[in-house]
PDB file of N, CA and C in Angstrom:
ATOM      1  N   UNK A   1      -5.051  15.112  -0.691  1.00  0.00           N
ATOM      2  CA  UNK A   1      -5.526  13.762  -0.556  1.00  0.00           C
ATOM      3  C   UNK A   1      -4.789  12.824  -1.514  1.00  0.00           C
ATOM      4  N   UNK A   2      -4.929  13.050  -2.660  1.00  0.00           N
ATOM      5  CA  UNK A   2      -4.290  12.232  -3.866  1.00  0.00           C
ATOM      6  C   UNK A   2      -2.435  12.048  -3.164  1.00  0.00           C
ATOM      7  N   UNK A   3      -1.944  13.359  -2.724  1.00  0.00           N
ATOM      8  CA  UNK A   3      -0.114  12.876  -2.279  1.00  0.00           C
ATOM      9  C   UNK A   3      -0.473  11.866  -1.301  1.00  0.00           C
ATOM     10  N   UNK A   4      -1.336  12.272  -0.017  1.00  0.00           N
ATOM     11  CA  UNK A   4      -1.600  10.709   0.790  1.00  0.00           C
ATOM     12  C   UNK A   4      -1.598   9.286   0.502  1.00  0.00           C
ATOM     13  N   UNK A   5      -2.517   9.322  -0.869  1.00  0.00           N
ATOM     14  CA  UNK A   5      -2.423   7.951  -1.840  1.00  0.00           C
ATOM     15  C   UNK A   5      -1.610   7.629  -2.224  1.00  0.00           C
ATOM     16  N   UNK A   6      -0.631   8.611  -2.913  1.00  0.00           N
ATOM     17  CA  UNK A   6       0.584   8.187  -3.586  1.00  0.00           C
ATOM     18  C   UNK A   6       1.577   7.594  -2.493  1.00  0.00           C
ATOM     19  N   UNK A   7       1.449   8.632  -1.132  1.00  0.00           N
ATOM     20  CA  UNK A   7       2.618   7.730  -0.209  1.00  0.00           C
ATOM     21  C   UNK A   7       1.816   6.236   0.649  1.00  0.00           C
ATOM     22  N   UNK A   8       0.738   6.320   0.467  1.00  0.00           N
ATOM     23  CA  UNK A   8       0.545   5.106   1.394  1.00  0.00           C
ATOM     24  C   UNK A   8       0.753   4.024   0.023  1.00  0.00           C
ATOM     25  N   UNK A   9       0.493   3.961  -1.002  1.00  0.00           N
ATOM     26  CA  UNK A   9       1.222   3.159  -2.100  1.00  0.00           C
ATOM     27  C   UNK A   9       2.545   2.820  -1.680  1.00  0.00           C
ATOM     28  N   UNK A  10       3.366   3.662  -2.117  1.00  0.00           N
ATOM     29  CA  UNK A  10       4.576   3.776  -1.959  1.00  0.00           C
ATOM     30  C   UNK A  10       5.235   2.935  -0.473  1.00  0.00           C
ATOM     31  N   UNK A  11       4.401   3.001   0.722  1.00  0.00           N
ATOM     32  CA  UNK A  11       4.651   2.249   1.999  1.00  0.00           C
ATOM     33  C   UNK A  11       4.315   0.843   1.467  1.00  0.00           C
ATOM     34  N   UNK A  12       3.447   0.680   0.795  1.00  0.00           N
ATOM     35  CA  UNK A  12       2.762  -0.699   0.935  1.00  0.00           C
ATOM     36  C   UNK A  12       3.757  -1.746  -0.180  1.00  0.00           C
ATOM     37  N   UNK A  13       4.058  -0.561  -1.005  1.00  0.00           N
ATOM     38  CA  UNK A  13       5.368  -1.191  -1.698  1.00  0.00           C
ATOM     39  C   UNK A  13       6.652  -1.697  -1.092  1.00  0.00           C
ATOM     40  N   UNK A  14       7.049  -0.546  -0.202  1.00  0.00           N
ATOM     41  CA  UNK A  14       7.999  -1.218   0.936  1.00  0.00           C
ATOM     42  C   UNK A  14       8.044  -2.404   1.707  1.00  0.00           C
ATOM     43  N   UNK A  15       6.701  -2.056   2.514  1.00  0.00           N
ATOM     44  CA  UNK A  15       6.364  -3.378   3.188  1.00  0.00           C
ATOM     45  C   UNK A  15       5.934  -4.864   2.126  1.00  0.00           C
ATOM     46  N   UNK A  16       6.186  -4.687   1.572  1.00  0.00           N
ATOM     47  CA  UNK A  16       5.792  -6.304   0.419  1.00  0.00           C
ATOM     48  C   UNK A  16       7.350  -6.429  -0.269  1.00  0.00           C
ATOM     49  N   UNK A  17       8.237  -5.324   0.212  1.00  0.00           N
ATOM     50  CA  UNK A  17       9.663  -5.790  -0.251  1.00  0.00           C
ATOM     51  C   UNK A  17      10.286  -5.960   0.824  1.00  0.00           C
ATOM     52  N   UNK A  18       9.967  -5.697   2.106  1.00  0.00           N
ATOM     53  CA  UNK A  18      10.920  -6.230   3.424  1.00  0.00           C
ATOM     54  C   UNK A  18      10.310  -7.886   3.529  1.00  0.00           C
ATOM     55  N   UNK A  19       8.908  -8.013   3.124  1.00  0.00           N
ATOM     56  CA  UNK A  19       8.454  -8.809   3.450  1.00  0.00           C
ATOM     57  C   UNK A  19       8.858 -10.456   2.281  1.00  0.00           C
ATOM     58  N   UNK A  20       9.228  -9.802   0.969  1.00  0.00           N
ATOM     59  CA  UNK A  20      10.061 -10.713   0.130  1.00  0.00           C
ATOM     60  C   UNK A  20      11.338 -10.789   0.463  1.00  0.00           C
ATOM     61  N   UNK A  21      12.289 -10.107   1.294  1.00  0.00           N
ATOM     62  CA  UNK A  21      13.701  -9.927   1.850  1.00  0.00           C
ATOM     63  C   UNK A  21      13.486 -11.270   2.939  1.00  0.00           C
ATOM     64  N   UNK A  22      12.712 -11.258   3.570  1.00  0.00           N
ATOM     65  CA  UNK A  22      12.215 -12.292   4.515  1.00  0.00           C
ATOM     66  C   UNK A  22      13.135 -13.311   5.125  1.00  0.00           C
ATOM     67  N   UNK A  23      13.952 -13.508   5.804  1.00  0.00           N
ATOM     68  CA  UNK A  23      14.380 -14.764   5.746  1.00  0.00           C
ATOM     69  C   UNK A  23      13.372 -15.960   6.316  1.00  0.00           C
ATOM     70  N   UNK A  24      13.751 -17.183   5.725  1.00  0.00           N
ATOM     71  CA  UNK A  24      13.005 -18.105   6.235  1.00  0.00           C
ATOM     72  C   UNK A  24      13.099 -18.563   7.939  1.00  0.00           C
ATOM     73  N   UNK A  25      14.820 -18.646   8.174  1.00  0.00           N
ATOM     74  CA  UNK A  25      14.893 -18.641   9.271  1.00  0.00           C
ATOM     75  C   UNK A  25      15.481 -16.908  10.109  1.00  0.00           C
ATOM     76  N   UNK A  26      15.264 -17.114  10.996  1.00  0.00           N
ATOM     77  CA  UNK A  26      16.466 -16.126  12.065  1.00  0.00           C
ATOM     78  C   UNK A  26      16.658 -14.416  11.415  1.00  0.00           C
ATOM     79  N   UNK A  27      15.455 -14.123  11.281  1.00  0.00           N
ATOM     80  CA  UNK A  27      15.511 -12.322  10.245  1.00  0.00           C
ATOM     81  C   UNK A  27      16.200 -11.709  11.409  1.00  0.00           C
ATOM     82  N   UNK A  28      17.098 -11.157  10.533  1.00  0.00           N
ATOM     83  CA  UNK A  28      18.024  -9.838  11.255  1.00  0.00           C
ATOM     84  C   UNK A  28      17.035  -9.047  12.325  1.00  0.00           C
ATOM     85  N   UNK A  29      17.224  -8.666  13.235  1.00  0.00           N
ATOM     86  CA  UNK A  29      16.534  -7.302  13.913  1.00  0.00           C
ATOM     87  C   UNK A  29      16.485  -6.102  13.127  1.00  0.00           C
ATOM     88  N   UNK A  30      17.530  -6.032  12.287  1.00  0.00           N
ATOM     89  CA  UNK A  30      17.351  -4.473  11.229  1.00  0.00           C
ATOM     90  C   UNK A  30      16.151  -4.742  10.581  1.00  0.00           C
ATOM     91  N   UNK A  31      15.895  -5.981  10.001  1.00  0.00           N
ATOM     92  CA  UNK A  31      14.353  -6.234   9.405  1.00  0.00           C
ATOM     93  C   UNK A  31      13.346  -5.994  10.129  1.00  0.00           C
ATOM     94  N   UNK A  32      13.501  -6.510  11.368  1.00  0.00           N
ATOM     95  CA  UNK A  32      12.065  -6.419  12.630  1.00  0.00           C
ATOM     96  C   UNK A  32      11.804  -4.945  12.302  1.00  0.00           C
ATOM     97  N   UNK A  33      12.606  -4.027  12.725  1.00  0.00           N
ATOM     98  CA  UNK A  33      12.568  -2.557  13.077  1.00  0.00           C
ATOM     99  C   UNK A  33      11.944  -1.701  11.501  1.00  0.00           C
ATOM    100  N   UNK A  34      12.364  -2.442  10.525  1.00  0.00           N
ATOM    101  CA  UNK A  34      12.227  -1.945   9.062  1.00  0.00           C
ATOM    102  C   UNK A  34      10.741  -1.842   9.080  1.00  0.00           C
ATOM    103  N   UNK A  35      10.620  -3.019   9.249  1.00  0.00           N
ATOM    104  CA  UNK A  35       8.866  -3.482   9.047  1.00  0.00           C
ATOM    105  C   UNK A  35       8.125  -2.994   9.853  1.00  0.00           C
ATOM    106  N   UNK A  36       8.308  -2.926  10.982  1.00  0.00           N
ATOM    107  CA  UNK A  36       7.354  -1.975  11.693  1.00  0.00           C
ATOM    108  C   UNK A  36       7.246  -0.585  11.532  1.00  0.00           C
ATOM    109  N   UNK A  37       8.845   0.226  11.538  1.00  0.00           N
ATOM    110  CA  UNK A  37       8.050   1.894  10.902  1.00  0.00           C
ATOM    111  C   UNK A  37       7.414   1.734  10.237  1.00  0.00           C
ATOM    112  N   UNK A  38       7.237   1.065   8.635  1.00  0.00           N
ATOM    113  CA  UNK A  38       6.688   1.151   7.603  1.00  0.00           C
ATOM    114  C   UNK A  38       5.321   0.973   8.035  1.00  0.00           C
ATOM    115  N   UNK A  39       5.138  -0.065   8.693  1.00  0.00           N
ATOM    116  CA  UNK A  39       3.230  -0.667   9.516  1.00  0.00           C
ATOM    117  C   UNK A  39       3.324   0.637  10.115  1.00  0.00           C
ATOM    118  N   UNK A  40       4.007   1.508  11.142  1.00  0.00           N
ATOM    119  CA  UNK A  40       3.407   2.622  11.456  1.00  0.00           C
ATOM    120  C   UNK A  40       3.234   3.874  10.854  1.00  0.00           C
ATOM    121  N   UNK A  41       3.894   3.786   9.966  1.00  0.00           N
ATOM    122  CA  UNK A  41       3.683   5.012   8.891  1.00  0.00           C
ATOM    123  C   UNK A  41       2.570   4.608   8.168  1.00  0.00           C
ATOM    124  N   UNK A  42       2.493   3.783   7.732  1.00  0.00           N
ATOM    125  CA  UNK A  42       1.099   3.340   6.926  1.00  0.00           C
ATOM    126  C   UNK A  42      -0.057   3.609   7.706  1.00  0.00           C
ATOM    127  N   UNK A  43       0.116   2.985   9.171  1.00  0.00           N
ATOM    128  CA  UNK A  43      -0.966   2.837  10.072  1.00  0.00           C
ATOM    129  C   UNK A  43      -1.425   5.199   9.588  1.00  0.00           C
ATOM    130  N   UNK A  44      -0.330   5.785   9.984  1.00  0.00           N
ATOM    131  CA  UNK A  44      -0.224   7.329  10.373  1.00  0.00           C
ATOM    132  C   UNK A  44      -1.033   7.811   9.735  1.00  0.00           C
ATOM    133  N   UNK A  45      -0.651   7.686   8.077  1.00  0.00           N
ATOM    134  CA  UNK A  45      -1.131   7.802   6.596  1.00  0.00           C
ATOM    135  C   UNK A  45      -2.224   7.192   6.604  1.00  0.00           C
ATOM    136  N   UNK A  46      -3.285   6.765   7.032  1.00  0.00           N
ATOM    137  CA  UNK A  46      -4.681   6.135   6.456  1.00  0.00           C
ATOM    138  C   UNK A  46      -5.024   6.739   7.819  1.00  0.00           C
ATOM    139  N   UNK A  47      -4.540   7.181   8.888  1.00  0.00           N
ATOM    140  CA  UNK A  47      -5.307   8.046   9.482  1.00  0.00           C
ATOM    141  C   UNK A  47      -5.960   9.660   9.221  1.00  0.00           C
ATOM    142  N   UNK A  48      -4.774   9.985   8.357  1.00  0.00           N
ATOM    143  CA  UNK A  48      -4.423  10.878   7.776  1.00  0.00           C
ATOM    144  C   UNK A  48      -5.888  11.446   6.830  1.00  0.00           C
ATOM    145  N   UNK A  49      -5.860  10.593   5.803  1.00  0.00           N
ATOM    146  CA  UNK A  49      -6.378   9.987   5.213  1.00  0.00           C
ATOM    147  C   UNK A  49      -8.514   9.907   5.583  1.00  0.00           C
ATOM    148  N   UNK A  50      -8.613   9.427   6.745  1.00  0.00           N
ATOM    149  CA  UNK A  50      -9.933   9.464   6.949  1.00  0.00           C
ATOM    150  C   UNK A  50     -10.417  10.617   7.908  1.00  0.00           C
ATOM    151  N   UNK A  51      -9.389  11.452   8.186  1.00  0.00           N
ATOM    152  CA  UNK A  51      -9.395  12.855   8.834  1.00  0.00           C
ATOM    153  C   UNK A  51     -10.168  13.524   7.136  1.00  0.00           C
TER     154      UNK A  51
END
């Protein structure tokens, strides 16, 4: 349980650094795609999690 915590941390850290990468206008598609594994790994991990 506790490694679960440590990686859904670790995601949420990611996602709050794609999300400061940000552009204001016109974000790359490599960003689109970044940000969403991370939302689905996170999403995976807190399923994980309440199993």
């Amino acid at each position: 349980m506790e490694d679960i915590d440590k990686k859904i941390v670790d995601v949420k850290r990611k996602i709050d650094d794609v999300k400061k990468r940000w552009p204001f206008h016109s974000p790359k598609p490599a960003l689109f795609q970044e940000l969403e594994e991370l939302e689905l790994e996170l999403e995976r991990l807190q399923s994980l999690k309440k199993e």
